[in-house]
C-alpha atoms as a PDB file:
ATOM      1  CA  UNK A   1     -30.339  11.321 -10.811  1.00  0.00           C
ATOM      2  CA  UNK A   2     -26.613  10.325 -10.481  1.00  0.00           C
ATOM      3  CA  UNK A   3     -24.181  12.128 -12.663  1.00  0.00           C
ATOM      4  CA  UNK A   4     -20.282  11.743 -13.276  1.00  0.00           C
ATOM      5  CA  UNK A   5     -18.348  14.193 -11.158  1.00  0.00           C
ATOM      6  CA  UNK A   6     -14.745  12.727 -11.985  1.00  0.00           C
ATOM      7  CA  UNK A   7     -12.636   9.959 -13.015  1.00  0.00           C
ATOM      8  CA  UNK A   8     -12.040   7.465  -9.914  1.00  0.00           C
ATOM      9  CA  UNK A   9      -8.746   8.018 -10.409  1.00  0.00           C
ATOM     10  CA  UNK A  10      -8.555  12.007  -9.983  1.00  0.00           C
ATOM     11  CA  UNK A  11     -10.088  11.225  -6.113  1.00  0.00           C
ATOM     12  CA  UNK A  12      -7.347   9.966  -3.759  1.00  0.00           C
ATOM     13  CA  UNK A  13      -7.764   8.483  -0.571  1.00  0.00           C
ATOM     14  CA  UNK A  14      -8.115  11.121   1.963  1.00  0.00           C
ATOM     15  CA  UNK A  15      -7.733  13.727  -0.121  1.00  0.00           C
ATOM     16  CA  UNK A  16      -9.964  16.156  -1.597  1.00  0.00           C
ATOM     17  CA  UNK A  17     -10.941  16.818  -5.097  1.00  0.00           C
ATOM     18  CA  UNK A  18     -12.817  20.291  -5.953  1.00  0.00           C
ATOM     19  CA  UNK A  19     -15.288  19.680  -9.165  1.00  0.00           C
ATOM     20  CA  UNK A  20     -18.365  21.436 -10.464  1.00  0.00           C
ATOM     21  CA  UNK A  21     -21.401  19.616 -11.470  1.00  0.00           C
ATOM     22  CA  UNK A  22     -24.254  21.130 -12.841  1.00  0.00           C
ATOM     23  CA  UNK A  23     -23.363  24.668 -11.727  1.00  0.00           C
ATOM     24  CA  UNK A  24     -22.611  23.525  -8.134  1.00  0.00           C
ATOM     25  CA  UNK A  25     -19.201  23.233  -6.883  1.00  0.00           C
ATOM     26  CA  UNK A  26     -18.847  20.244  -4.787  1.00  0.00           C
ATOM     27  CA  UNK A  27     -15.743  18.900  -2.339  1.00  0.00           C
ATOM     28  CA  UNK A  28     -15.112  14.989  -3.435  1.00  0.00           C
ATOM     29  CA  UNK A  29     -13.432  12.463  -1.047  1.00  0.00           C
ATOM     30  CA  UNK A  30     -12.543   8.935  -0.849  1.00  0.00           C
ATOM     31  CA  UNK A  31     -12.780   7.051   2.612  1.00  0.00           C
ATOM     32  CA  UNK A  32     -12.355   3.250   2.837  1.00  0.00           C
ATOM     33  CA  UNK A  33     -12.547   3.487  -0.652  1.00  0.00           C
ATOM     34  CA  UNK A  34     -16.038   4.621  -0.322  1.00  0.00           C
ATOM     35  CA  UNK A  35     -16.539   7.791  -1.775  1.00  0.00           C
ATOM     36  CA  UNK A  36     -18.115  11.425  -0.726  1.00  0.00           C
ATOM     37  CA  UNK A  37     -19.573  14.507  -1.780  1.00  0.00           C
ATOM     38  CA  UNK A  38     -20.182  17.505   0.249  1.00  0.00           C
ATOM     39  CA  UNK A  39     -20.244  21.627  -1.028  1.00  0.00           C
ATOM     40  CA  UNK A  40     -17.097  22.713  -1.419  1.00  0.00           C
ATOM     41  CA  UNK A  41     -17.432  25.977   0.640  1.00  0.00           C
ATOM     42  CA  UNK A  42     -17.564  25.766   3.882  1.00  0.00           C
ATOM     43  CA  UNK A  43     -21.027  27.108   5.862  1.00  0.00           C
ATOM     44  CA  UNK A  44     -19.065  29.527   8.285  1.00  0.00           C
ATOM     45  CA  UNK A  45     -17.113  31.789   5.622  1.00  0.00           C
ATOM     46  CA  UNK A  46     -17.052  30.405   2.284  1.00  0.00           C
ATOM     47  CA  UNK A  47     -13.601  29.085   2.047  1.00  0.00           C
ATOM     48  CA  UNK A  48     -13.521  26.159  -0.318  1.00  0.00           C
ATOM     49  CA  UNK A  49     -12.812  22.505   1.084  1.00  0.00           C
ATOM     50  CA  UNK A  50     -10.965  22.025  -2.231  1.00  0.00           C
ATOM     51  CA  UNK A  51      -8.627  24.461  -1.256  1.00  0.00           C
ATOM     52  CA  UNK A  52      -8.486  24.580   2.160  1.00  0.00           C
ATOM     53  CA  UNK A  53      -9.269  22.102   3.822  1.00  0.00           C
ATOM     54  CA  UNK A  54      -7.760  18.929   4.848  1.00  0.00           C
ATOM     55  CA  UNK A  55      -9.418  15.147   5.612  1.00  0.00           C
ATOM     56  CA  UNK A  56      -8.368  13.827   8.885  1.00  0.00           C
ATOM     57  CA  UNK A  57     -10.348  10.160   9.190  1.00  0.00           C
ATOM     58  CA  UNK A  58     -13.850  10.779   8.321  1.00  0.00           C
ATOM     59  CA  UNK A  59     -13.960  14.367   9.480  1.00  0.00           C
ATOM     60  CA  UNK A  60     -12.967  17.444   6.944  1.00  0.00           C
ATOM     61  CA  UNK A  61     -11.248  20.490   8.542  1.00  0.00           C
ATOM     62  CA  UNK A  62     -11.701  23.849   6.993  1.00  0.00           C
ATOM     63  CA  UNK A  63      -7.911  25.159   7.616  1.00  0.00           C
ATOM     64  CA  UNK A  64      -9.367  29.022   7.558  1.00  0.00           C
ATOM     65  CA  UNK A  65     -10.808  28.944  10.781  1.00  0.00           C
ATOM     66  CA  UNK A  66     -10.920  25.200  12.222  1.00  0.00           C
ATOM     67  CA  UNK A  67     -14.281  24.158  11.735  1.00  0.00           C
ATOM     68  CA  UNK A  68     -14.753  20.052  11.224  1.00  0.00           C
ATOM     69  CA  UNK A  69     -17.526  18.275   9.600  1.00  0.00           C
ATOM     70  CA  UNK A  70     -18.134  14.409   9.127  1.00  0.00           C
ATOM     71  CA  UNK A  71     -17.869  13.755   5.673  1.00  0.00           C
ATOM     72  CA  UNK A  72     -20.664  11.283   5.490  1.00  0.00           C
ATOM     73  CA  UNK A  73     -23.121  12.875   7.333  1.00  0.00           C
ATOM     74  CA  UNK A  74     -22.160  16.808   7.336  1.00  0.00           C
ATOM     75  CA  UNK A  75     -22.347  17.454  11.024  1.00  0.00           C
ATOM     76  CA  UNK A  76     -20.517  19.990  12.342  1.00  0.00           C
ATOM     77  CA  UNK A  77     -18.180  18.707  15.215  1.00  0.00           C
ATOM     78  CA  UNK A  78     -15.686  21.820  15.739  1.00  0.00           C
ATOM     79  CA  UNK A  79     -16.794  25.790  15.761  1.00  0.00           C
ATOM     80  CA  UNK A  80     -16.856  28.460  14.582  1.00  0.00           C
ATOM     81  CA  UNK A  81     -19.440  27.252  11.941  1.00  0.00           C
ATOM     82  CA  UNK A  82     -22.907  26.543  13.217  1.00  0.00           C
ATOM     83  CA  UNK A  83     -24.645  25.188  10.505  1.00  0.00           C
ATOM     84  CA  UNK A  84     -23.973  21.253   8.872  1.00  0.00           C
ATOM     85  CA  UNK A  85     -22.256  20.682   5.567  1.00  0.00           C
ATOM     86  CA  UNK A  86     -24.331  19.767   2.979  1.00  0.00           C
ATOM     87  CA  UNK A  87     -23.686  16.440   1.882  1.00  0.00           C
ATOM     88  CA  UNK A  88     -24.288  14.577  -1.411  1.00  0.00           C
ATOM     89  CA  UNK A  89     -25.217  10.947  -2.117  1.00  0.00           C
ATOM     90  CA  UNK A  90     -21.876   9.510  -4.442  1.00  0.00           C
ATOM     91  CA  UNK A  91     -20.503   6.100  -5.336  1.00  0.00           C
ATOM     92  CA  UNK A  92     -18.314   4.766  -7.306  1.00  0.00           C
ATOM     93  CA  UNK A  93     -19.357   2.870 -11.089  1.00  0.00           C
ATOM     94  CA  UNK A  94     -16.697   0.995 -12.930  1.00  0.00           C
ATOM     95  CA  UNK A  95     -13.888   4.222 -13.323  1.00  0.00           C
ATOM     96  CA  UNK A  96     -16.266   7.505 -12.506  1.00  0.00           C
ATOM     97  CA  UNK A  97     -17.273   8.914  -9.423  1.00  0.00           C
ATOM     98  CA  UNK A  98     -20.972   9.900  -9.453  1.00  0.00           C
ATOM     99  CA  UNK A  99     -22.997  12.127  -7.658  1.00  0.00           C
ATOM    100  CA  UNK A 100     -26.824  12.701  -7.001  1.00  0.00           C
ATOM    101  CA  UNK A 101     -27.929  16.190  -6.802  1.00  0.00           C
END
């Protein structure tokens, strides 16, 4: 079930917006003008995306330690982290950006 995570215009383009939904705190990006969702802590120590990280193409980069994940898909393309990022499905409707959980 798709529900609004934020206003389209509180998500810029390579950027990344930190929002809960839910209970679940989720990283939100815009590439292409397609948009993303992915947990906002990253798998290898739990800093958040929000916060932390920064969007380089279609690849996050958790600034604590390096690790890079395609925002898309979640796989992990730079250690330390081992594990994927989970990802979320999200589009865009009219002026909100919604998520499925």
């Amino acid at each position: 079930m798709l529900r609004k995570a934020a206003n389209r215009s509180d998500v810029g383009e390579s950027q990344i917006l930190g929002v809960e939904v839910d209970g679940r705190r989720l990283a939100l990006y815009l590439h292409n003008g397609q948009a993303f969702a992915t947990d906002d802590e990253c798998p290898h120590a739990g800093c958040l995306l929000s916060e932390d990280g920064i969007v380089e193409g279609a690849e996050v980069e958790c600034s604590c330690h390096g690790s890079r994940f395609v925002i898309s898909t979640g796989e992990n393309t730079a250690p330390p982290a081992m594990d994927p990022l989970p990802v979320y499905r999200a589009e865009i409707s009219g002026d909100d950006v919604l998520v499925d959980l």
